[in-house]
N, C-alpha and C. Protein backbone atom coordinates (compact mmCIF):
# COMPACT_ATOMS: atom_id res chain seq x y z
N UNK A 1 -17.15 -5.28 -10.64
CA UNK A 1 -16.14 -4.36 -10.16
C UNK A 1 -15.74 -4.75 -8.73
N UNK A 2 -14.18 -5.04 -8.74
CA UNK A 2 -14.22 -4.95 -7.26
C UNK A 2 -14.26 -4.06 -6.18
N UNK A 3 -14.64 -4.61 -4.98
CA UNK A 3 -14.91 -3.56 -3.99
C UNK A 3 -13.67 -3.59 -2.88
N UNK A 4 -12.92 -2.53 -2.35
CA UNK A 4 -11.80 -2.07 -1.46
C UNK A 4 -12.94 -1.38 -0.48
N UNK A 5 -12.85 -2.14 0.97
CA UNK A 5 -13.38 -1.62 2.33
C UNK A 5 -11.55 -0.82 3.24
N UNK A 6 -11.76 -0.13 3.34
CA UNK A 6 -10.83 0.62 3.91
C UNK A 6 -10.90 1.05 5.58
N UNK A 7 -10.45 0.33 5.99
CA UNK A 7 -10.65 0.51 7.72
C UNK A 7 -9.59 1.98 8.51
N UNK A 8 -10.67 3.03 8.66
CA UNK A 8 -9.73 4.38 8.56
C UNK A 8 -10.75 5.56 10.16
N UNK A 9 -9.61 5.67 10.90
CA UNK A 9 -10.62 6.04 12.17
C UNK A 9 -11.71 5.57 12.54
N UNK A 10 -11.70 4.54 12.76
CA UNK A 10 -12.89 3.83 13.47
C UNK A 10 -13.89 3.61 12.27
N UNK A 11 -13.65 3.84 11.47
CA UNK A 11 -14.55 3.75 9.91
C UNK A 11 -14.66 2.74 9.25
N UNK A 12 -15.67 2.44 8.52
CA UNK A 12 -14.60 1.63 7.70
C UNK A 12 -15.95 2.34 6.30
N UNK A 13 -14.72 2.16 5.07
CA UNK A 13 -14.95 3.12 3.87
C UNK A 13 -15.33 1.71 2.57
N UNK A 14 -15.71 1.97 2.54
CA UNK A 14 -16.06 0.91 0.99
C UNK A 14 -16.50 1.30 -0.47
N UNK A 15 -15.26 1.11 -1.37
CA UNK A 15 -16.07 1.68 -2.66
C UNK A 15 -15.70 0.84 -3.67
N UNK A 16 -16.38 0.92 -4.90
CA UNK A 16 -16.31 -0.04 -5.92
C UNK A 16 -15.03 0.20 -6.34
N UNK A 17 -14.11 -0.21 -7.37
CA UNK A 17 -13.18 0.46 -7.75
C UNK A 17 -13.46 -0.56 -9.51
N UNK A 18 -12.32 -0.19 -10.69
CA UNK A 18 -12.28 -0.20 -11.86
C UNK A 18 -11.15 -1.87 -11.61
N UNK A 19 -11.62 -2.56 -11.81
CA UNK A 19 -10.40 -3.90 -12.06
C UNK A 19 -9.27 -3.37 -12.52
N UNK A 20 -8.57 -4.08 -12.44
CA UNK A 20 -6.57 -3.15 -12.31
C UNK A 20 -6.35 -1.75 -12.02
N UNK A 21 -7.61 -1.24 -10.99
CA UNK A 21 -7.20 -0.28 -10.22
C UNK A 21 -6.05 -0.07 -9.35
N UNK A 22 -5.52 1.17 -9.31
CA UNK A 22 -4.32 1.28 -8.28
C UNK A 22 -4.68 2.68 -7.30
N UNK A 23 -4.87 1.97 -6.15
CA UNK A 23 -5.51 2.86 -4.99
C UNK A 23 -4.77 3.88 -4.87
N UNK A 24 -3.48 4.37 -4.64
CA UNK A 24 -2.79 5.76 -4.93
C UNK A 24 -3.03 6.68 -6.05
N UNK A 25 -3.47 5.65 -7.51
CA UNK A 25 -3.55 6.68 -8.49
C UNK A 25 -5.39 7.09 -7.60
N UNK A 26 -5.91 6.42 -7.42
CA UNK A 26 -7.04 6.66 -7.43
C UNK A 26 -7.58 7.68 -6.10
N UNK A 27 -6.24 7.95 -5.68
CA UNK A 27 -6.05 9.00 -4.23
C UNK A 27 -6.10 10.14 -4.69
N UNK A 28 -4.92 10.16 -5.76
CA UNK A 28 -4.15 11.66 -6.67
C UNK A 28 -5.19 12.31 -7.28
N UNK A 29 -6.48 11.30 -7.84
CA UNK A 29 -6.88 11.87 -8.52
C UNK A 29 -8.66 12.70 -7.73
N UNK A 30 -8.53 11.98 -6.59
CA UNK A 30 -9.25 12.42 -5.60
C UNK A 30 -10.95 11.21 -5.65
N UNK A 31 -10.52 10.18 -6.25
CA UNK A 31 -11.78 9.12 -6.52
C UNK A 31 -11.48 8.20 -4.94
N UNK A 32 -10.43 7.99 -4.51
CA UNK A 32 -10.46 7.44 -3.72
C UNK A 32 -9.62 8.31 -2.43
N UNK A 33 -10.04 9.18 -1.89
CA UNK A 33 -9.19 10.25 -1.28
C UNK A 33 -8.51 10.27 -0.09
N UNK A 34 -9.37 8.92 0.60
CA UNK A 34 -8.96 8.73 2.16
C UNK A 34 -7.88 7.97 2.33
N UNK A 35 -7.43 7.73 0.95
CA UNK A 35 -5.93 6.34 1.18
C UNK A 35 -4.72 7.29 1.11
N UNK A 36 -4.24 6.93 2.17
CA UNK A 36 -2.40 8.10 2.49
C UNK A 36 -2.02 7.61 1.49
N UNK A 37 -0.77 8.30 1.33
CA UNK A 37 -0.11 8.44 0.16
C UNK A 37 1.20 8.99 0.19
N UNK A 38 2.24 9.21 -0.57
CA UNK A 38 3.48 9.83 -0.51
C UNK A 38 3.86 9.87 -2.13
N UNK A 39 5.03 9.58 -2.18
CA UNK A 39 5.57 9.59 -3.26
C UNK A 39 4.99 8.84 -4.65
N UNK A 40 4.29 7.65 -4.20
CA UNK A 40 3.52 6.75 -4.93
C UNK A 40 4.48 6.05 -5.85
N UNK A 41 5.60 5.54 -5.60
CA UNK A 41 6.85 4.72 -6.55
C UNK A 41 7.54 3.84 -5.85
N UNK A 42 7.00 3.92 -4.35
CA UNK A 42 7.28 2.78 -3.56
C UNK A 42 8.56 2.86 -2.95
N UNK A 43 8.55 4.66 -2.87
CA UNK A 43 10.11 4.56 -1.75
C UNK A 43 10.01 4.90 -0.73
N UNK A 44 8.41 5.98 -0.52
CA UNK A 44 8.49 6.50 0.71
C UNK A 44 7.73 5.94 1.97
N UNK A 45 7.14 4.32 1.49
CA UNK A 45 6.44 3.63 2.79
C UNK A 45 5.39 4.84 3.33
N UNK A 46 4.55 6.02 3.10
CA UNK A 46 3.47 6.40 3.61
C UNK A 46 2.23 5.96 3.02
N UNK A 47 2.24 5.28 1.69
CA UNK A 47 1.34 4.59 1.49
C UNK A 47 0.64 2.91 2.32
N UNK A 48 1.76 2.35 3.00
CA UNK A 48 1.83 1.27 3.67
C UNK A 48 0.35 1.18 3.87
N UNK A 49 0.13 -0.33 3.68
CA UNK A 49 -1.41 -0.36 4.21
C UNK A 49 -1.13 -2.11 4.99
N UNK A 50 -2.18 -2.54 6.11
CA UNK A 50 -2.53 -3.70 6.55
C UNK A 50 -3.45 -4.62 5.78
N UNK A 51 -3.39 -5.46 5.21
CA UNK A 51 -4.49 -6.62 4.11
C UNK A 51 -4.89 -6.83 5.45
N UNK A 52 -6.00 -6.96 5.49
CA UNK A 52 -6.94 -7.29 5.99
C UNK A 52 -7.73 -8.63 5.92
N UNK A 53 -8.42 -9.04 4.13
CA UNK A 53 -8.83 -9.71 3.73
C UNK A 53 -9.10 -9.53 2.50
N UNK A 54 -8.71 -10.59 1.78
CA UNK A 54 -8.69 -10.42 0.43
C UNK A 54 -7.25 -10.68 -0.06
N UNK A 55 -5.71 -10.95 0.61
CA UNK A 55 -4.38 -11.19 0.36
C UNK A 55 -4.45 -11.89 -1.00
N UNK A 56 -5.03 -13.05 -0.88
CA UNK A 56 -4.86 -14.56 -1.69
C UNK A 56 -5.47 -13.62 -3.61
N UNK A 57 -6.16 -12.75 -3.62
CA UNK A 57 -6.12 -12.09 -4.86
C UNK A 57 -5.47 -11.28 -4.82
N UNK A 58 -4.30 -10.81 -4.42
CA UNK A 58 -3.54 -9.86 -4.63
C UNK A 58 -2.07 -10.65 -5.57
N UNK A 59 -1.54 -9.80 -6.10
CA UNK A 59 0.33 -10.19 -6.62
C UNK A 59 0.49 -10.87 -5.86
N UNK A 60 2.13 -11.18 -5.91
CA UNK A 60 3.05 -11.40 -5.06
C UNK A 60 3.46 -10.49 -4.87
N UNK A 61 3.91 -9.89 -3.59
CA UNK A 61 5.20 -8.93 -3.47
C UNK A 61 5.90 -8.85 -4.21
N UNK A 62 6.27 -7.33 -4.94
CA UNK A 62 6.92 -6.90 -6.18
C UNK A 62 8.93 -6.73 -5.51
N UNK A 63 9.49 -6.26 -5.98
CA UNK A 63 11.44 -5.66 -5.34
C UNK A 63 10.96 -4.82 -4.25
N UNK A 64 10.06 -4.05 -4.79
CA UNK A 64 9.75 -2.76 -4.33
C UNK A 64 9.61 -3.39 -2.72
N UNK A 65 8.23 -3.65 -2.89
CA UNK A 65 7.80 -4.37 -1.54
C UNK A 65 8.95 -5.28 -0.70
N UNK A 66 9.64 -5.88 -1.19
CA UNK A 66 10.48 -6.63 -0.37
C UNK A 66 11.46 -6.42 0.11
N UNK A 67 11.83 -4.75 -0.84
CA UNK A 67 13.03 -4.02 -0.13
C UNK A 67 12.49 -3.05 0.66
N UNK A 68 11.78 -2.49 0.62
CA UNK A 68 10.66 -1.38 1.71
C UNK A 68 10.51 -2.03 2.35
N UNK A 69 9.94 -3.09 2.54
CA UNK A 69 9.07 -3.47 4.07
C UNK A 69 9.46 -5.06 4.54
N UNK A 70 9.80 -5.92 3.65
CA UNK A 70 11.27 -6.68 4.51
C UNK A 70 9.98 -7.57 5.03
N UNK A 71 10.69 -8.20 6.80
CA UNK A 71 9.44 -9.21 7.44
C UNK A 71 8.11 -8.72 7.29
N UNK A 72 7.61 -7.50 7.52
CA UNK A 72 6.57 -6.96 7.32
C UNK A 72 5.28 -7.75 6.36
N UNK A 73 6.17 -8.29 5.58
CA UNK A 73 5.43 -8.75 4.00
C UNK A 73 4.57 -9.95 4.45
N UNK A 74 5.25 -10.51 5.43
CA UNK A 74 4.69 -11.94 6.33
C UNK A 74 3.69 -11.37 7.23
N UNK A 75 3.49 -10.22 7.76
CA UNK A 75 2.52 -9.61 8.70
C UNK A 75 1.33 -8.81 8.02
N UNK A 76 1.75 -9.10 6.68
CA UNK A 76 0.50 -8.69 5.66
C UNK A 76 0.62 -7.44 5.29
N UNK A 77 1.68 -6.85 5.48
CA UNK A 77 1.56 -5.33 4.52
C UNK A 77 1.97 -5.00 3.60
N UNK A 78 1.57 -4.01 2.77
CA UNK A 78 1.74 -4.02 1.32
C UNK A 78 1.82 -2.54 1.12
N UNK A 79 2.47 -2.15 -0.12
CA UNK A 79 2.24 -0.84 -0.18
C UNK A 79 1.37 -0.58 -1.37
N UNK A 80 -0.14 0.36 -1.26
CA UNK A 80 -0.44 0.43 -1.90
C UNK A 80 -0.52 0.72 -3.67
N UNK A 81 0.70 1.71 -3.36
CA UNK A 81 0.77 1.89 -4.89
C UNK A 81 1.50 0.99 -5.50
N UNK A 82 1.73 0.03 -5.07
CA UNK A 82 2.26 -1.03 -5.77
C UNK A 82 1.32 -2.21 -6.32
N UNK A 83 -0.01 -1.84 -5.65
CA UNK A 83 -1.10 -2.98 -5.79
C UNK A 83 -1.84 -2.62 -6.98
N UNK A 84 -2.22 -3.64 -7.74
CA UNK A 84 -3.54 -3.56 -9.13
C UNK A 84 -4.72 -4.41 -8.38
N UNK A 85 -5.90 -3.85 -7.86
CA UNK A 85 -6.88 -4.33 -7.77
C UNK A 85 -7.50 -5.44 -8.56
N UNK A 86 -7.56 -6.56 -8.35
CA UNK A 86 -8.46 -7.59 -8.84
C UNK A 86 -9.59 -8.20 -8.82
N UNK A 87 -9.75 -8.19 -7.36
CA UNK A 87 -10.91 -8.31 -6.61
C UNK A 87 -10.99 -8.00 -5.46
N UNK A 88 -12.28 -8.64 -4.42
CA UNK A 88 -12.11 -7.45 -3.33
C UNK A 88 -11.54 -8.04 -1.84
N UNK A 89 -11.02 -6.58 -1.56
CA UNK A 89 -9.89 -6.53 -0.69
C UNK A 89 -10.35 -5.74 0.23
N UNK A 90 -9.92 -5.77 1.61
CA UNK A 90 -10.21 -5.44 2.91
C UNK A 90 -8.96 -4.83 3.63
N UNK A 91 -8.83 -3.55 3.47
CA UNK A 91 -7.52 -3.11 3.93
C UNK A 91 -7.62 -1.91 5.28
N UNK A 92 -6.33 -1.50 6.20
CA UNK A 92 -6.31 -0.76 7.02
C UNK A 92 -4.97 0.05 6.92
N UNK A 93 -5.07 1.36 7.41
CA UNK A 93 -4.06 2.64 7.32
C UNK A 93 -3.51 3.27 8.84
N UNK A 94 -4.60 2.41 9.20
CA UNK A 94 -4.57 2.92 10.43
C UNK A 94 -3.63 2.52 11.56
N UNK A 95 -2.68 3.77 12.35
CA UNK A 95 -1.37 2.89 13.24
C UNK A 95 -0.71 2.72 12.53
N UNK A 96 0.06 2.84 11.72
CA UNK A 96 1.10 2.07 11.09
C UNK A 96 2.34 3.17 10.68
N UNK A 97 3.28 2.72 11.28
CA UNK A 97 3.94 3.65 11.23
C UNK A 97 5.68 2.89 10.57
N UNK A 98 5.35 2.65 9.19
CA UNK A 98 6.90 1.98 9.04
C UNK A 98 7.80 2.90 8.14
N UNK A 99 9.18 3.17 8.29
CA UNK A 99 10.04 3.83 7.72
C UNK A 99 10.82 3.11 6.78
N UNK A 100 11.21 3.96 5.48
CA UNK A 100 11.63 3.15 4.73
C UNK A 100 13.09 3.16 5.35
N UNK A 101 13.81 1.60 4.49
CA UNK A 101 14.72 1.60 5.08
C UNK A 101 16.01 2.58 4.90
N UNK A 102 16.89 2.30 5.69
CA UNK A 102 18.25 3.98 5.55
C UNK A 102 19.16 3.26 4.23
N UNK A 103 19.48 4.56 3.22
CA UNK A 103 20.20 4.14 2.30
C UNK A 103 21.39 4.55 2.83
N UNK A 104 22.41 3.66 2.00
CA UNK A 104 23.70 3.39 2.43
C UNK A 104 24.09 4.62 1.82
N UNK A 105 24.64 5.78 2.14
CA UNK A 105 25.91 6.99 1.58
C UNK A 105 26.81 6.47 0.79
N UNK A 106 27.33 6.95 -0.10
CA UNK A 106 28.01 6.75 -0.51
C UNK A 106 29.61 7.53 0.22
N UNK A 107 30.52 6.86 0.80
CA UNK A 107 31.53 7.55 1.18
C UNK A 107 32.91 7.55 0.23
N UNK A 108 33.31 8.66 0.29
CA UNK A 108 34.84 9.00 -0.37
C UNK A 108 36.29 8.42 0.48
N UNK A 109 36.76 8.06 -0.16
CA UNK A 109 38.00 7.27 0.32
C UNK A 109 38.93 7.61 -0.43
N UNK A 110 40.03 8.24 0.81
CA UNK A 110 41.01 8.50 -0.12
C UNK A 110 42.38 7.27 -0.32
């Protein structure tokens, strides 16, 4: 099983998790409780987390990720609920403060 260390107030949290785990579901459901969270569909960036260690077993950056968080993706962040656990990963929540980006309105023209 892999193990997710979670670096959270000066903490750091470590628990086994289920292979193709997804750390948001595993928030909702209160197994993994200390990982922020939002919407969990990858629009509202409060899940955002820092890789730490462990990147090289993760996906690639999904749409989701590359339209949320843009250069970011090169500075190692990811949004959690977009991740399936594979093996183990070393992540942080901490500080991070990114907004998703502004959607365009739609305007009326006459």
């Amino acid at each position: 099983m892999p193990k997710v260390k979670l670096h959270k107030d000066g903490e750091v949290i470590e628990k086994e998790v289920d292979k193709n785990a997804n750390l948001v579901v595993m928030a909702g459901i209160n197994k993994f409780p200390e990982i922020k969270y939002g919407c969990g569909m990858g629009r509202c960036t409060k899940c955002t987390c820092r890789v730490l260690g462990g990147a090289e077993n993760l996906q690639a950056p999904n749409w989701k990720e590359e339209k949320m968080l843009g250069d970011k993706l090169e500075e190692g962040y990811r949004l959690t609920c977009q991740l399936s656990i594979q093996e183990d990963i070393e992540i942080t929540q901490d500080n991070i403060k990114i907004r998703p980006p502004r959607r365009k309105s739609a305007s009326l023209t006459k």
